[in-house]
C-alpha atoms as a PDB file:
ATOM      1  CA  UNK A   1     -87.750 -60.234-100.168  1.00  0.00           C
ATOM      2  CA  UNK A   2     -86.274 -57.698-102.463  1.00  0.00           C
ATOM      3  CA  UNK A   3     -82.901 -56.397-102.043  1.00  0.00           C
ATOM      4  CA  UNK A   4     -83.784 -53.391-104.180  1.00  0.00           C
ATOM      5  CA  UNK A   5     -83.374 -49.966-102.067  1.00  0.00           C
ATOM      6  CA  UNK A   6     -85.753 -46.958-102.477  1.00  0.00           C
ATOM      7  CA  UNK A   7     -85.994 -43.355-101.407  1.00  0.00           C
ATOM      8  CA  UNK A   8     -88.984 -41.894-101.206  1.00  0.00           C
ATOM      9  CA  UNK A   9     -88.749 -38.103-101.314  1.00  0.00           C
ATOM     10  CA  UNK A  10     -92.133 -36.163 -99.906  1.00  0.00           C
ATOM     11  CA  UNK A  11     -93.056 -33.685 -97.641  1.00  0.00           C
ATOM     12  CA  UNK A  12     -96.448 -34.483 -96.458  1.00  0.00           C
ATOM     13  CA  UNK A  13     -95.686 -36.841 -93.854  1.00  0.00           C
ATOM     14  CA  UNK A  14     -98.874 -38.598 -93.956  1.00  0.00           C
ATOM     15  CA  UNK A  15     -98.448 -39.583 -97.464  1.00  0.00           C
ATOM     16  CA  UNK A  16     -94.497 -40.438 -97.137  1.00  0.00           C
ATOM     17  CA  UNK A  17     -95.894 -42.768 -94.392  1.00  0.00           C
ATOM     18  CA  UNK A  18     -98.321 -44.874 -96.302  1.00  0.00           C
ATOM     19  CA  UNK A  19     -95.682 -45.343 -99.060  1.00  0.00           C
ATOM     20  CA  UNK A  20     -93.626 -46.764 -97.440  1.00  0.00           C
ATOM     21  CA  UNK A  21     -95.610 -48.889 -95.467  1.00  0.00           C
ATOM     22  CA  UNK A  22     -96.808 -50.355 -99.103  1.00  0.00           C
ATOM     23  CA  UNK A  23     -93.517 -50.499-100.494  1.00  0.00           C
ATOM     24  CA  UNK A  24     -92.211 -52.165 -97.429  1.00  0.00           C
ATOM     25  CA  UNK A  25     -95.074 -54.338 -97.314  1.00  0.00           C
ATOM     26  CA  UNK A  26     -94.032 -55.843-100.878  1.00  0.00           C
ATOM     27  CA  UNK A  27     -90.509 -56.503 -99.702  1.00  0.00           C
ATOM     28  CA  UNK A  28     -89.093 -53.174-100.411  1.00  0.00           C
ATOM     29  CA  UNK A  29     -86.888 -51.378 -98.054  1.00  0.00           C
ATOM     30  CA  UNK A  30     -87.604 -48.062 -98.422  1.00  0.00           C
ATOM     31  CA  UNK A  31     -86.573 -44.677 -96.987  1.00  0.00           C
ATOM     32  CA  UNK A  32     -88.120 -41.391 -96.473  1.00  0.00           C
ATOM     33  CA  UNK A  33     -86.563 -37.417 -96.880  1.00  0.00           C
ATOM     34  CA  UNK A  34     -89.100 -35.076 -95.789  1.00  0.00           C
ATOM     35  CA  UNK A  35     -87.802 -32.358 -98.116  1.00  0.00           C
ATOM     36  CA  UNK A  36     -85.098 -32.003-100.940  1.00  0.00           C
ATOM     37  CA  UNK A  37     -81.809 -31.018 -99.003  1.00  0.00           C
ATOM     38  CA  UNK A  38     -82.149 -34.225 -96.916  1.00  0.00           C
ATOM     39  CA  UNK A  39     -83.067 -36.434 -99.567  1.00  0.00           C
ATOM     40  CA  UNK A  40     -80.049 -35.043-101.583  1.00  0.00           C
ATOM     41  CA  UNK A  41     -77.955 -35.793 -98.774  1.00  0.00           C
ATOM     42  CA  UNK A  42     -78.857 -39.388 -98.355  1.00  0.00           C
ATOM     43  CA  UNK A  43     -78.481 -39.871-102.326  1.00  0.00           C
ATOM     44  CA  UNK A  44     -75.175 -38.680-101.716  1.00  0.00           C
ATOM     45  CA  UNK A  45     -74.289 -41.600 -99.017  1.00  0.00           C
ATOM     46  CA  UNK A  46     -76.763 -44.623-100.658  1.00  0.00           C
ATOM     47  CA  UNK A  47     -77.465 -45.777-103.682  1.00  0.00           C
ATOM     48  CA  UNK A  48     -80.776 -46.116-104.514  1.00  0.00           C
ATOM     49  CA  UNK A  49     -82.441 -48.401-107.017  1.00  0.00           C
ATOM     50  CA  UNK A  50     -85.432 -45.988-107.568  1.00  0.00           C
ATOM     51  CA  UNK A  51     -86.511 -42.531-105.941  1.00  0.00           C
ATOM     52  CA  UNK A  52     -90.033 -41.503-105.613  1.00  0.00           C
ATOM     53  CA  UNK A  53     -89.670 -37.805-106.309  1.00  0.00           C
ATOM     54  CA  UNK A  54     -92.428 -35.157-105.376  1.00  0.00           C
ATOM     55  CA  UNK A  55     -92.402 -32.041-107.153  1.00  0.00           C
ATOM     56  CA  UNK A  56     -93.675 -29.539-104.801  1.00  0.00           C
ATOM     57  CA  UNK A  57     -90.899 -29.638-101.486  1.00  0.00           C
ATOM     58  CA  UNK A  58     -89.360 -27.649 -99.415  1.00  0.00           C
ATOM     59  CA  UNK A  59     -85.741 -25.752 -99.618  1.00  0.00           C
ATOM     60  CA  UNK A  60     -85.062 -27.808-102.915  1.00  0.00           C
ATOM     61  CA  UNK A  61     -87.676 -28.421-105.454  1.00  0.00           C
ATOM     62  CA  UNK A  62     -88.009 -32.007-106.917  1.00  0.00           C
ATOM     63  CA  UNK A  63     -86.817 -30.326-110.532  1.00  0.00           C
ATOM     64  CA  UNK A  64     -83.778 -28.922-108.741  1.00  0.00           C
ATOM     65  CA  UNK A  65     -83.217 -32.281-106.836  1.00  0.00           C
ATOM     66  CA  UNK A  66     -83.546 -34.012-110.010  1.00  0.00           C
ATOM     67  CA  UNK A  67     -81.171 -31.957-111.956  1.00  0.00           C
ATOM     68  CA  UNK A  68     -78.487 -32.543-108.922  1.00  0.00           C
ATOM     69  CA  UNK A  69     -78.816 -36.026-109.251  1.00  0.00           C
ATOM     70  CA  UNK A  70     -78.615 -36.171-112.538  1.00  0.00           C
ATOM     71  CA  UNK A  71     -75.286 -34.398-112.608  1.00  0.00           C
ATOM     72  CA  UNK A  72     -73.991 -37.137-109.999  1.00  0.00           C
ATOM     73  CA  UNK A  73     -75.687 -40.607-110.667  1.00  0.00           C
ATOM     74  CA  UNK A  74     -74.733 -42.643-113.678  1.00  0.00           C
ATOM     75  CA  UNK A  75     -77.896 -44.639-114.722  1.00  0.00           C
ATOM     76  CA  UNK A  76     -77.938 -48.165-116.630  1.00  0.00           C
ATOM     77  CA  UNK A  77     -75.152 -49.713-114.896  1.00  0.00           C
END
């Protein structure tokens, strides 16, 4: 089992669902934010080895979310 941590970042529940069933399947843990406030939020408390962005969300676009975290997160270390 994997001790890498991912976020998974997608509104259509359905979808969210079966990624993380797959990713969880392969040994992944792997949480879900149903929109980009929340998934900003829980960047904010967890690091996350990889984030599975979707472009089109709710309240905070994936561009926007990716611009925040890219002002926080310090990659490569």
């Amino acid at each position: 089992m994997s001790d890498k941590r991912l976020l998974i970042v997608e509104d259509e529940q359905r979808l969210a669902e079966i990624l993380q069933k797959q990713l969880e399947e392969s040994g992944f843990k792997a949480d879900v934010a149903s929109d980009g406030y929340v998934g900003k939020r829980m960047i904010e408390q967890q690091y996350y080895d990889l984030i599975v962005l979707d472009i089109n969300l709710p309240l905070m676009n994936g561009y926007e979310l990716c611009k925040e975290i890219r002002k926080t997160q310090r990659f490569g270390e």
